[in-house]
Protein backbone atom coordinates (compact mmCIF):
# COMPACT_ATOMS: atom_id res chain seq x y z
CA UNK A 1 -60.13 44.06 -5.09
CA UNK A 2 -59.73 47.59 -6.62
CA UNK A 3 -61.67 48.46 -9.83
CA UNK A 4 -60.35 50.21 -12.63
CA UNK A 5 -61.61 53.64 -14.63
CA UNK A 6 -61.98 52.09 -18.23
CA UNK A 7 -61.46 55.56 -19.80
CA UNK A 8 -62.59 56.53 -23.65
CA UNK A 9 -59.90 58.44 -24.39
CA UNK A 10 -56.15 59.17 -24.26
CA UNK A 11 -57.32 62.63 -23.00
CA UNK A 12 -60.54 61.29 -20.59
CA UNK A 13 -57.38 59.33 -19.12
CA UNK A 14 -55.24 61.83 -18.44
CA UNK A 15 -57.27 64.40 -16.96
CA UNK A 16 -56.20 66.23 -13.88
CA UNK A 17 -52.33 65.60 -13.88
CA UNK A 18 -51.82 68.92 -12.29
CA UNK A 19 -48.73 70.92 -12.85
CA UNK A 20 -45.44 70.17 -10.59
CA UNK A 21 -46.45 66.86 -10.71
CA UNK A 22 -43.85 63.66 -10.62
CA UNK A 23 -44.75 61.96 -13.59
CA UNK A 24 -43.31 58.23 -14.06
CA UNK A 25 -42.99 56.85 -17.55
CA UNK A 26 -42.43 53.18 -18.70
CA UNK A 27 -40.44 52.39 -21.57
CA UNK A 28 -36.67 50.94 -22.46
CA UNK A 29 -36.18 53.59 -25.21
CA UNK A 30 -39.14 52.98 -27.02
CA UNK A 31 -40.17 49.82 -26.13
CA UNK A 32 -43.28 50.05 -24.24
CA UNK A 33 -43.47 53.89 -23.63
CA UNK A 34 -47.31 54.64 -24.02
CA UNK A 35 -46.56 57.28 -26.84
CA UNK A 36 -50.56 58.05 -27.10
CA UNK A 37 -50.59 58.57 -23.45
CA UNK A 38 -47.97 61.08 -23.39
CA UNK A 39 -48.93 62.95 -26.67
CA UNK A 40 -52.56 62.84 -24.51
CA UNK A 41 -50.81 64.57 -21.70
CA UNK A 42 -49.54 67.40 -23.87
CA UNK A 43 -52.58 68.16 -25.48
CA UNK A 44 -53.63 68.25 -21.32
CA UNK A 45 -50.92 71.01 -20.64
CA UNK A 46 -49.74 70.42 -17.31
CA UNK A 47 -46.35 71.86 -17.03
CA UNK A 48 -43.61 71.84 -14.21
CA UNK A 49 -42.99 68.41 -14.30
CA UNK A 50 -40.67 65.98 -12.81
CA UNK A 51 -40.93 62.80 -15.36
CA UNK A 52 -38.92 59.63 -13.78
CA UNK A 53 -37.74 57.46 -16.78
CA UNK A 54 -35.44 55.38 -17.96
CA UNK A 55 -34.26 57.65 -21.04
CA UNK A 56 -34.55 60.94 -21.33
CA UNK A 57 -36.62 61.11 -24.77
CA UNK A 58 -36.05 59.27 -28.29
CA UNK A 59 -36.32 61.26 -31.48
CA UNK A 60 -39.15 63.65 -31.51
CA UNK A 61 -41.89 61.50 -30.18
CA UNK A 62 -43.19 60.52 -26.84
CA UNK A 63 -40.90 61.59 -24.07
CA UNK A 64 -39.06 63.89 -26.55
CA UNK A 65 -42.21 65.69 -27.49
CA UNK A 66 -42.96 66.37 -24.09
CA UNK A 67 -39.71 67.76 -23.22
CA UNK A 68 -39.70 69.94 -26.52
CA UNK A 69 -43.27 71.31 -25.38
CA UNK A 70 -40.97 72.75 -22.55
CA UNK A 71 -43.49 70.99 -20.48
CA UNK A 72 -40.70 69.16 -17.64
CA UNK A 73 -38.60 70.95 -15.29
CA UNK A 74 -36.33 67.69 -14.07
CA UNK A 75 -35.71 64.76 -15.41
CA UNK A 76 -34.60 61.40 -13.41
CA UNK A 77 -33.25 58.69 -15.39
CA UNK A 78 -30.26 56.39 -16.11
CA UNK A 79 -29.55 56.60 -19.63
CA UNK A 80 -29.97 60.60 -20.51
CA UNK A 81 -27.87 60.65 -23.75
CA UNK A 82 -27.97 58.78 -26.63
CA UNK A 83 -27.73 59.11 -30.44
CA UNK A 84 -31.03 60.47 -30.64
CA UNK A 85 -32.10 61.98 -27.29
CA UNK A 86 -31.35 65.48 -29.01
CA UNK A 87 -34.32 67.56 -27.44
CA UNK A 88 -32.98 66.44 -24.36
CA UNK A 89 -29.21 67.05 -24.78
CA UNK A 90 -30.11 70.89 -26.17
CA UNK A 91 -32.61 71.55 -23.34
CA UNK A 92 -29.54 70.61 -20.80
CA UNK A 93 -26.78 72.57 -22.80
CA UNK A 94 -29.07 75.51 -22.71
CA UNK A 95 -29.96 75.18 -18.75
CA UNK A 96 -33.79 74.53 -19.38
CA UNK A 97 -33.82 71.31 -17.84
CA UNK A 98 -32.76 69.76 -14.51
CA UNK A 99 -31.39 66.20 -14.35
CA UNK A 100 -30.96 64.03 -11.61
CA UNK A 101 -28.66 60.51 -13.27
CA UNK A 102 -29.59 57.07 -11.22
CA UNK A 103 -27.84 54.35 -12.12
CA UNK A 104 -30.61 51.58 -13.90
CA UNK A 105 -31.00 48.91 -10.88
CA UNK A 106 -31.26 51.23 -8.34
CA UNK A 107 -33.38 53.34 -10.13
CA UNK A 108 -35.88 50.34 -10.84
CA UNK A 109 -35.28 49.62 -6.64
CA UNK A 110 -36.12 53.15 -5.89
CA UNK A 111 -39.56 52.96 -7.40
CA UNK A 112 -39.75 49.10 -5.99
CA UNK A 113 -38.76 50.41 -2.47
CA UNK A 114 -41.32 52.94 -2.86
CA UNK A 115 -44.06 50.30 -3.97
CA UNK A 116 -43.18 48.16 -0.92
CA UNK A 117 -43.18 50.98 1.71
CA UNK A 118 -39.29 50.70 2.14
CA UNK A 119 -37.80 53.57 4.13
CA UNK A 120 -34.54 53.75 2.54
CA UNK A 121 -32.18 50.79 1.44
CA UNK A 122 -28.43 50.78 1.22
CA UNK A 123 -26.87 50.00 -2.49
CA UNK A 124 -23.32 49.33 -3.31
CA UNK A 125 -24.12 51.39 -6.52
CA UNK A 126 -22.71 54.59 -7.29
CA UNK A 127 -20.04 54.59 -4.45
CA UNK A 128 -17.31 56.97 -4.65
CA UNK A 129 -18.82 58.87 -8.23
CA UNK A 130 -20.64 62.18 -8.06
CA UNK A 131 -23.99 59.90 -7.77
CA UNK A 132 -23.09 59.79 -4.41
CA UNK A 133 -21.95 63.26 -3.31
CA UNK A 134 -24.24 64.44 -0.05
CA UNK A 135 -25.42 60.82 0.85
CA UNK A 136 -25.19 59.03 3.28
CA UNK A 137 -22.00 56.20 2.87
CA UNK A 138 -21.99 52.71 5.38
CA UNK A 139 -19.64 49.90 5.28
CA UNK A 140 -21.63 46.65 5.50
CA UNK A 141 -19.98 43.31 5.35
CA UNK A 142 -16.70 44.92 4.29
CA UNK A 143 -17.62 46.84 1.67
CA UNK A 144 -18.90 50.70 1.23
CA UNK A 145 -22.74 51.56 0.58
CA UNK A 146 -25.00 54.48 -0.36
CA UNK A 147 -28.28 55.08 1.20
CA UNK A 148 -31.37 55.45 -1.21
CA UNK A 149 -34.41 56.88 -0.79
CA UNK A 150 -37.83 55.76 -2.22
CA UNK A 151 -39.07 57.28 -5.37
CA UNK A 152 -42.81 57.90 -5.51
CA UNK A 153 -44.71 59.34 -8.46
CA UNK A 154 -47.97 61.42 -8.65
CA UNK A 155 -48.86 59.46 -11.86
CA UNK A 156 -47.26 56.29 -13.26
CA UNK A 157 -47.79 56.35 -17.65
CA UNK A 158 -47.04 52.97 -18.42
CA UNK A 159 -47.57 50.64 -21.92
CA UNK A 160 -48.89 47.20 -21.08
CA UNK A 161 -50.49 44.65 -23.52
CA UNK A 162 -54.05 43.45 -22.43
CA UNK A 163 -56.30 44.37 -19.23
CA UNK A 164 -59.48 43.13 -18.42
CA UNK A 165 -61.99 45.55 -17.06
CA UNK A 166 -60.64 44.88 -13.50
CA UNK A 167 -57.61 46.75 -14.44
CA UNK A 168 -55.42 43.53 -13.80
CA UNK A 169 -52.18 43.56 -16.61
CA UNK A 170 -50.15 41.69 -18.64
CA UNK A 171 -47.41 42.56 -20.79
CA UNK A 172 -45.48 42.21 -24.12
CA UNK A 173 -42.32 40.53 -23.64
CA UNK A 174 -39.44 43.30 -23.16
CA UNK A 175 -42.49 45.91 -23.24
CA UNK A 176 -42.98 44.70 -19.66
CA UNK A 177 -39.82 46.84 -18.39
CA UNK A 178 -40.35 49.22 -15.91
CA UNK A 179 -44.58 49.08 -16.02
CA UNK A 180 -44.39 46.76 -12.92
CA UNK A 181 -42.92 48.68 -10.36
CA UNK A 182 -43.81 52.30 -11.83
CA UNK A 183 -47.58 50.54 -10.87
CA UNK A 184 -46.75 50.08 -7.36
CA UNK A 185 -44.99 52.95 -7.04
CA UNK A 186 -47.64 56.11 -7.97
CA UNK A 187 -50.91 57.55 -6.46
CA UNK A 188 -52.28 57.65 -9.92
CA UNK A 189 -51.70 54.60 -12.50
CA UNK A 190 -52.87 54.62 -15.99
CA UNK A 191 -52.17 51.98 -18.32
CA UNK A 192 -52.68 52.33 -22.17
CA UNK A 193 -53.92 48.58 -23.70
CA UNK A 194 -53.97 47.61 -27.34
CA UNK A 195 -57.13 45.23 -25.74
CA UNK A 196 -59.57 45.58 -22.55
CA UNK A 197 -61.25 42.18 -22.31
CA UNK A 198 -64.09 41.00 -20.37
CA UNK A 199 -63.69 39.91 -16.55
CA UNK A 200 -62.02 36.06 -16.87
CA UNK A 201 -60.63 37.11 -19.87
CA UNK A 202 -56.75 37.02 -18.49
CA UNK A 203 -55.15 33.66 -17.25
CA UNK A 204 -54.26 34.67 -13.73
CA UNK A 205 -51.00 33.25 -14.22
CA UNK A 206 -50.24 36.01 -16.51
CA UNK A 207 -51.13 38.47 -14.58
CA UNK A 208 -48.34 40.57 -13.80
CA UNK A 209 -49.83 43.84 -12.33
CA UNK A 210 -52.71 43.27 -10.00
CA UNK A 211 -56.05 45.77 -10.62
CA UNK A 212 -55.20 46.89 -6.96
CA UNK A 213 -52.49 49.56 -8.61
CA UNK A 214 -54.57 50.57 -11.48
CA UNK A 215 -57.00 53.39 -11.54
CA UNK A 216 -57.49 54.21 -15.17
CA UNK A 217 -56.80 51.88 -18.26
CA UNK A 218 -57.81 53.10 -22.12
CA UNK A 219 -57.83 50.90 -25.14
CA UNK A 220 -55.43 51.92 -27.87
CA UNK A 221 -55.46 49.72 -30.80
């Protein structure tokens, strides 16, 4: 059973994301992004980043503050523009940002395929829009599919609600999200915790991430 890093800090827990690195970030919006985490990894500095999300940045916090610190070179996510992703929108207008759109399931399969040491898998997804231009295209059981490729991250940043000093997880209702899979799916996972609790402390029916895909947790209150 792995073992978990219970770091101090935001900052102890982010040490050593080096630049160019893909960066995976949890969060529906808001909703479980690990805000601290990512303000942590400003004050850090890498730069060059890839950051694999669902949204491309909310106001002028989290996400958005990262991409205003001119910190990410690409983004890939599903939802890029909303009423209040306006760092993100300016960035693209201007040309300072790459984007790469995935449409939600598959992006959530990507990262799952990744987890699960999946080659490739074929999705009916995205067929015949400019998501698909320069992929591969089969016809299976009658109907046209693209081929996806695994999405892997250098570092996952994910939000979950309790760990226990194992690094095993559990989450907050809709805060779960993306957390799971972005877990299975990095070299590097660390999870920011309103609560670390002693060994036994978590039913392990709750459980939903497994300490074997966390390396660093840190208490945020």
């Amino acid at each position: 059973m792995g073992r978990a890093i219970v770091c101090e800090s935001t900052d102890a827990a982010v040490a050593g994301i080096e630049d160019g690195a893909t960066v995976l970030i949890g969060g529906f919006g808001m909703a479980g992004m690990p805000v601290p985490l990512i303000d942590a990894l400003i004050r850090q500095g890498a730069t060059d980043l890839t950051v694999v999300s669902n949204n491309a940045g909310n106001g002028d916090t989290g996400l958005a503050a990262l991409l205003a610190a001119g910190r990410v070179r690409k983004v890939i996510c599903s939802f890029p523009r909303q009423s209040d992703s306006w760092v993100f929108d300016g960035l693209y207008r201007e040309g300072r940002i790459e984007l790469e759109v995935v449409p939600q399931g598959t992006l959530a399969e990507r990262m799952r395929a990744a987890g699960a040491g999946i080659g490739a898998f074929y999705c009916p997804t995205g067929v015949g829009t400019p998501l698909a231009e320069g992929k591969e295209v089969r016809e299976i059981e009658g109907r046209l599919h693209v081929l996806e490729l695994p999405l892997r991250g250098d570092v996952a940043l994910i939000g979950a609600h309790r760990a226990d000093r194992l690094g095993n997880l559990v989450y907050r209702k809709t805060a779960r999200n993306f957390g799971p899979v972005m877990a299975t799916a990095a070299t590097t996972v660390i999870a920011q915790v309103a609560e670390v609790v002693e060994i036994g402390g978590l039913d392990p029916e709750a459980v939903i991430t497994p300490s074997i895909y966390v390396d660093r947790i840190v208490e945020v209150p």
